[in-house]
C-alpha atoms as a PDB file:
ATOM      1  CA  UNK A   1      12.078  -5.339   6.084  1.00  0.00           C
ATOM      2  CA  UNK A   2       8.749  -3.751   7.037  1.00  0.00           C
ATOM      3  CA  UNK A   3       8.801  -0.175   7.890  1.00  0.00           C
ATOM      4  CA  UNK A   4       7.186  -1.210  11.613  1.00  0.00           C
ATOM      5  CA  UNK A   5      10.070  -3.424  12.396  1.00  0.00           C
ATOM      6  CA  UNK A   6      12.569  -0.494  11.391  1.00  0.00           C
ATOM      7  CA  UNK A   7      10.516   1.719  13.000  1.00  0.00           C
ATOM      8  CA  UNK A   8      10.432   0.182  16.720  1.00  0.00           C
ATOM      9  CA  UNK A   9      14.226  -0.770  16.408  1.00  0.00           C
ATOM     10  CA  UNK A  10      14.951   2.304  15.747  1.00  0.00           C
ATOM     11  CA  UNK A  11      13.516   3.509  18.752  1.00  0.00           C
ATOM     12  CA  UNK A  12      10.572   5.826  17.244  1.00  0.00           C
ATOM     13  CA  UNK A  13       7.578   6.317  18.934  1.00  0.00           C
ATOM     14  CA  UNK A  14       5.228   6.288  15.594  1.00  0.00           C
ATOM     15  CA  UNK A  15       5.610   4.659  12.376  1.00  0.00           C
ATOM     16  CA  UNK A  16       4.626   8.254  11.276  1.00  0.00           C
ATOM     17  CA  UNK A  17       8.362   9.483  12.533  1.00  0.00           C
ATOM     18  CA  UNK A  18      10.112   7.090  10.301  1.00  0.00           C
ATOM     19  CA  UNK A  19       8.257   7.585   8.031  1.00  0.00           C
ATOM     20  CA  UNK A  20       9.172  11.664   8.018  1.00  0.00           C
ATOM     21  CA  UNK A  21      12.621  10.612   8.269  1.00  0.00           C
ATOM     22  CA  UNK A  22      13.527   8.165   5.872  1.00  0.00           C
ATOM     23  CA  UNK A  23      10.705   8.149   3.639  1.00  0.00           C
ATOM     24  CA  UNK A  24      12.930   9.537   1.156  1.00  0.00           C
ATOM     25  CA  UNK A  25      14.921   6.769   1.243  1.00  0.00           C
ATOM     26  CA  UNK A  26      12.501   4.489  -0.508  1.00  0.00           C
ATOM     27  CA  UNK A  27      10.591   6.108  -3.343  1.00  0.00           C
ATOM     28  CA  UNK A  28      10.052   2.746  -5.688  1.00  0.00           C
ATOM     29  CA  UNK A  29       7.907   1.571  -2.359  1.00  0.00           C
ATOM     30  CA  UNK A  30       5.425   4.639  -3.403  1.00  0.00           C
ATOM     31  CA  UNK A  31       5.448   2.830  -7.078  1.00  0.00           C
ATOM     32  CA  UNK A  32       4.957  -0.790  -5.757  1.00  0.00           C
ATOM     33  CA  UNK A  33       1.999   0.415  -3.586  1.00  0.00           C
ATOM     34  CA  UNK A  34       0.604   2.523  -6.381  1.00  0.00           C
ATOM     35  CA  UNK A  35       0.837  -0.768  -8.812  1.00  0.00           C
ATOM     36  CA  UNK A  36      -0.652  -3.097  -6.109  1.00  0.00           C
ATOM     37  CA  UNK A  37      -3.732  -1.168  -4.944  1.00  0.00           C
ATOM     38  CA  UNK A  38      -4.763  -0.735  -9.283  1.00  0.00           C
ATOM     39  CA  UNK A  39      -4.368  -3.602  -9.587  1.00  0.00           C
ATOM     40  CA  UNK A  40      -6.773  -4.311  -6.527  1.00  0.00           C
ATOM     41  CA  UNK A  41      -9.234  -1.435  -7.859  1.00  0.00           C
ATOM     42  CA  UNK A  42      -9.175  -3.381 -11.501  1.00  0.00           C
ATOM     43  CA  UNK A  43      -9.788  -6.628  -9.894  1.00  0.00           C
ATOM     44  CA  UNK A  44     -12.758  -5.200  -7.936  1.00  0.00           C
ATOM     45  CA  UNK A  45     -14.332  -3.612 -10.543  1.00  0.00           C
ATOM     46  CA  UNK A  46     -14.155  -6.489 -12.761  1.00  0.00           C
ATOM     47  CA  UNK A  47     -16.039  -8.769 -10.093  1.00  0.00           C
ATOM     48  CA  UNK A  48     -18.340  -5.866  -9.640  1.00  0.00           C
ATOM     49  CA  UNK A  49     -19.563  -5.765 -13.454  1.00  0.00           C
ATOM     50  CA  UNK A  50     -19.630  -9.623 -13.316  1.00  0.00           C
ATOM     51  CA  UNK A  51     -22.431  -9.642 -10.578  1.00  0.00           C
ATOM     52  CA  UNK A  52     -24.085  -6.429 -12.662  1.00  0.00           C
ATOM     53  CA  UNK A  53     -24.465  -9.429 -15.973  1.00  0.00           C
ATOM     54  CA  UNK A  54     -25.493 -12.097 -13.331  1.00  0.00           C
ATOM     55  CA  UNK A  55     -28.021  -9.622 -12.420  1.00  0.00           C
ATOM     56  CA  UNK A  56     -29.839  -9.811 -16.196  1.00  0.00           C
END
């Protein structure tokens, strides 16, 4: 369930005060994020050296 959803049903005024709260409560989501954005950074730097040979 997104952390927004929880977050308004729970009644919070930020997503920053759940986030205080329960945060805890879900350290693989730090791992999964962690995972995700290298693998974004790879991906970006890969497309970025391909236009750096295109350039030659």
């Amino acid at each position: 369930m997104p952390p927004l959803v929880v977050s308004r049903r729970l009644g919070h005024a930020t997503l920053a005060v759940t986030s205080e709260i329960y945060g805890h409560l879900m350290p693989e989501s730090d791992e999964e994020a962690a995972a995700a954005l290298g693998g974004m950074r790879s991906k970006v730097v890969d497309e970025e050296a391909g236009d750096e040979e295109e350039l030659d």
